[in-house]
C-alpha atoms as a PDB file:
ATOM      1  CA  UNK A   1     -44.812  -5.868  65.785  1.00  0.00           C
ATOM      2  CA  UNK A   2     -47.826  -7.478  67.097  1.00  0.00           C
ATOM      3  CA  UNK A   3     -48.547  -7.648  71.177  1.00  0.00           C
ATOM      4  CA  UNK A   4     -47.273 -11.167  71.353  1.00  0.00           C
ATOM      5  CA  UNK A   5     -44.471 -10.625  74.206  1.00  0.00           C
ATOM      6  CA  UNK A   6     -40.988 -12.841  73.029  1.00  0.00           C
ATOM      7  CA  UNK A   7     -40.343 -13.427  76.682  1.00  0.00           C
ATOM      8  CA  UNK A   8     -42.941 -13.285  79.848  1.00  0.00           C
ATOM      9  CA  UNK A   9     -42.527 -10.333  82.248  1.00  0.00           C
ATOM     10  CA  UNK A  10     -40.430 -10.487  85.114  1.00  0.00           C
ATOM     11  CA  UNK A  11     -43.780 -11.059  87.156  1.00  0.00           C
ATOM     12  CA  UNK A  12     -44.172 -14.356  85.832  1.00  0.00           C
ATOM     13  CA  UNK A  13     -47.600 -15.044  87.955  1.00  0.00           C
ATOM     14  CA  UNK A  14     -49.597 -14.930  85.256  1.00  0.00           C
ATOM     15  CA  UNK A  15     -47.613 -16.374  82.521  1.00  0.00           C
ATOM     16  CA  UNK A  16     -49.225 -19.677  82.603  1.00  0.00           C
ATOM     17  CA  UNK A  17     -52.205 -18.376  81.242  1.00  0.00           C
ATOM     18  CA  UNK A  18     -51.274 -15.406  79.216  1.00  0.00           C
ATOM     19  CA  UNK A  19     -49.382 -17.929  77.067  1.00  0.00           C
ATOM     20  CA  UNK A  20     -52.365 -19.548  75.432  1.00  0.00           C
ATOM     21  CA  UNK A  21     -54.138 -16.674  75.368  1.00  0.00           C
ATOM     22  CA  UNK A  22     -51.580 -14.933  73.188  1.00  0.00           C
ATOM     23  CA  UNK A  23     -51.179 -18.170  71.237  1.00  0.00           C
ATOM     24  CA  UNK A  24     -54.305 -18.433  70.522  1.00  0.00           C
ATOM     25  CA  UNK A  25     -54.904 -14.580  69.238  1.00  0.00           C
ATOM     26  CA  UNK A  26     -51.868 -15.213  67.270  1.00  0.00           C
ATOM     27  CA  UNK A  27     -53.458 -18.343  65.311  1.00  0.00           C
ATOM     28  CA  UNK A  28     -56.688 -16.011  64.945  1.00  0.00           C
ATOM     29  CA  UNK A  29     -54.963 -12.775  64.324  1.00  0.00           C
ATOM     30  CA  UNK A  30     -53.034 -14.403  61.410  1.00  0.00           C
ATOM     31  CA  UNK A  31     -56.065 -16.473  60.282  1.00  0.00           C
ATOM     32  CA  UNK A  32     -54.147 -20.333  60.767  1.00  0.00           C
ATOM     33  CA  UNK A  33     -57.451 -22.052  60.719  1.00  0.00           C
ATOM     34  CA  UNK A  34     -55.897 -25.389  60.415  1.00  0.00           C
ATOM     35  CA  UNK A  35     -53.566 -25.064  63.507  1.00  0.00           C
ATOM     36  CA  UNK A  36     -54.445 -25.866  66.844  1.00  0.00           C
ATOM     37  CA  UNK A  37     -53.256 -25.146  70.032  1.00  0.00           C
ATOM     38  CA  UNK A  38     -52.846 -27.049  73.527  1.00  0.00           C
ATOM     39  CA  UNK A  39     -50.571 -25.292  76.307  1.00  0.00           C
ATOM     40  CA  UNK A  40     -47.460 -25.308  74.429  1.00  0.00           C
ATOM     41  CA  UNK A  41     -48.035 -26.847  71.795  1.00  0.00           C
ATOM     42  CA  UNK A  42     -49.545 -26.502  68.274  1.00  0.00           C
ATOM     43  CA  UNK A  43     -50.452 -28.678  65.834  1.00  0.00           C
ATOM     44  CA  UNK A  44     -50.940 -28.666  62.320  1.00  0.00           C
ATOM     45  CA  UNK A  45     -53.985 -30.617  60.614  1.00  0.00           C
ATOM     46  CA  UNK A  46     -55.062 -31.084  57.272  1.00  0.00           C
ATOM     47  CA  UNK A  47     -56.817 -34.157  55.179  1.00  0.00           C
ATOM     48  CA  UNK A  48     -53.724 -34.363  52.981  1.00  0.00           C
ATOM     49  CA  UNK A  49     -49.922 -34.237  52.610  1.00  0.00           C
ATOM     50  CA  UNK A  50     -49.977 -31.429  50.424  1.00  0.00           C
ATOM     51  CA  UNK A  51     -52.639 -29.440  52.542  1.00  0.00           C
ATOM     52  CA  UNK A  52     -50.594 -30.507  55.882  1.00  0.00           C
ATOM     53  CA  UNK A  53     -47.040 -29.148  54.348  1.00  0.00           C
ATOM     54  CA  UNK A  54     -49.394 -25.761  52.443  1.00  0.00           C
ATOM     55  CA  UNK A  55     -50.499 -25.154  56.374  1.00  0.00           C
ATOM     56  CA  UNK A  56     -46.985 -25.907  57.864  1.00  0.00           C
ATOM     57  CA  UNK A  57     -45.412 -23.733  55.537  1.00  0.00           C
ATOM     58  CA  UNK A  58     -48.156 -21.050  56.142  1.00  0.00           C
ATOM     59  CA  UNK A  59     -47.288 -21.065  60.276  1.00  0.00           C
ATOM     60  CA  UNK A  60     -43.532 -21.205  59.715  1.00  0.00           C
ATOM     61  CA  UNK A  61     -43.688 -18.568  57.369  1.00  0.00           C
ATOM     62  CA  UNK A  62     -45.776 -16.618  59.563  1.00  0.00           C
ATOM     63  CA  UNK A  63     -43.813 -17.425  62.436  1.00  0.00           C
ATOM     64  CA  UNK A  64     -40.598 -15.820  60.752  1.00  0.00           C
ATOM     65  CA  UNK A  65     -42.169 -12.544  59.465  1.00  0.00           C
ATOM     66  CA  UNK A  66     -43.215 -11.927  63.025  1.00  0.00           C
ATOM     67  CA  UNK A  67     -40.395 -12.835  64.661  1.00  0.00           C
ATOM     68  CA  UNK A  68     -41.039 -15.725  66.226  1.00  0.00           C
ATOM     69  CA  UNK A  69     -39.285 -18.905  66.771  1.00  0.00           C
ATOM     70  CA  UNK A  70     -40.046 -22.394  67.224  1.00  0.00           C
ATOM     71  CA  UNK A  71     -38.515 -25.146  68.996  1.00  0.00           C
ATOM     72  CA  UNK A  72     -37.546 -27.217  66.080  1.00  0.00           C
ATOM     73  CA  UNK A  73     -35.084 -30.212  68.736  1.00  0.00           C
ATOM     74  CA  UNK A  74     -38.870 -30.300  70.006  1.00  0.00           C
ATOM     75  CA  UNK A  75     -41.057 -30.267  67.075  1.00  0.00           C
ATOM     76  CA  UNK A  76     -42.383 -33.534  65.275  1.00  0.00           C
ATOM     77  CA  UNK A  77     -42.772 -32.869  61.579  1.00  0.00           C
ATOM     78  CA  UNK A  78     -45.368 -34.915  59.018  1.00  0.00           C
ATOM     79  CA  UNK A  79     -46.831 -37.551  61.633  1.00  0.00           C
ATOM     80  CA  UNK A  80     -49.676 -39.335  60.984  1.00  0.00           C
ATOM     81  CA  UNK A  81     -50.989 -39.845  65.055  1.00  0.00           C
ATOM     82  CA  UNK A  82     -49.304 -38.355  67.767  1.00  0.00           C
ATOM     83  CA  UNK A  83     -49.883 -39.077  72.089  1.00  0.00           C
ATOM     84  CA  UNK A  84     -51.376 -36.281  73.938  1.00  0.00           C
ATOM     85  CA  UNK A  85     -52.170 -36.528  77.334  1.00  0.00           C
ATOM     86  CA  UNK A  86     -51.479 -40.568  76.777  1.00  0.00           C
ATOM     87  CA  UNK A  87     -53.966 -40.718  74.340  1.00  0.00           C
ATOM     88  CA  UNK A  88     -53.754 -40.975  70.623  1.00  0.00           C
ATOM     89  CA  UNK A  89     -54.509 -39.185  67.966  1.00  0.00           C
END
């Protein structure tokens, strides 16, 4: 098991930031070059279809093998923009 925490300690003072951080060692650790990540959320690039569902496939699989879960009632699969922040991408 990696040192990704499931849930943040009961001193949650810090949690705001330790959650990018390990997001972000998780995306490196695991070598997801084509997924970003923005707070809570990542996204999943690629210049085609098949790339985009080779590097979804690659984080969900990865995801599952190190026990991790994602939000799918909050996830938006295959989009071709999305709004961040009110602005479009």
């Amino acid at each position: 098991m990696n040192s990704i925490n499931k849930r943040p300690p009961f001193d949650i003072t810090n949690s705001v930031s330790n959650f990018p951080r390990a997001i972000a060692s998780f995306i490196k650790q695991y070598q997801l070059n084509k997924v970003c990540a923005y707070l809570d959320e990542l996204i999943v690039a690629a210049e085609t279809t098949e790339g985009h569902d080779l590097n979804l496939k690659l984080l969900l699989d990865t995801a599952t093998d190190c026990n991790r879960t994602l939000n799918e009632d909050k996830s938006k699969l295959c989009v071709t923009s999305l709004r961040m922040l009110g602005l479009g991408i």
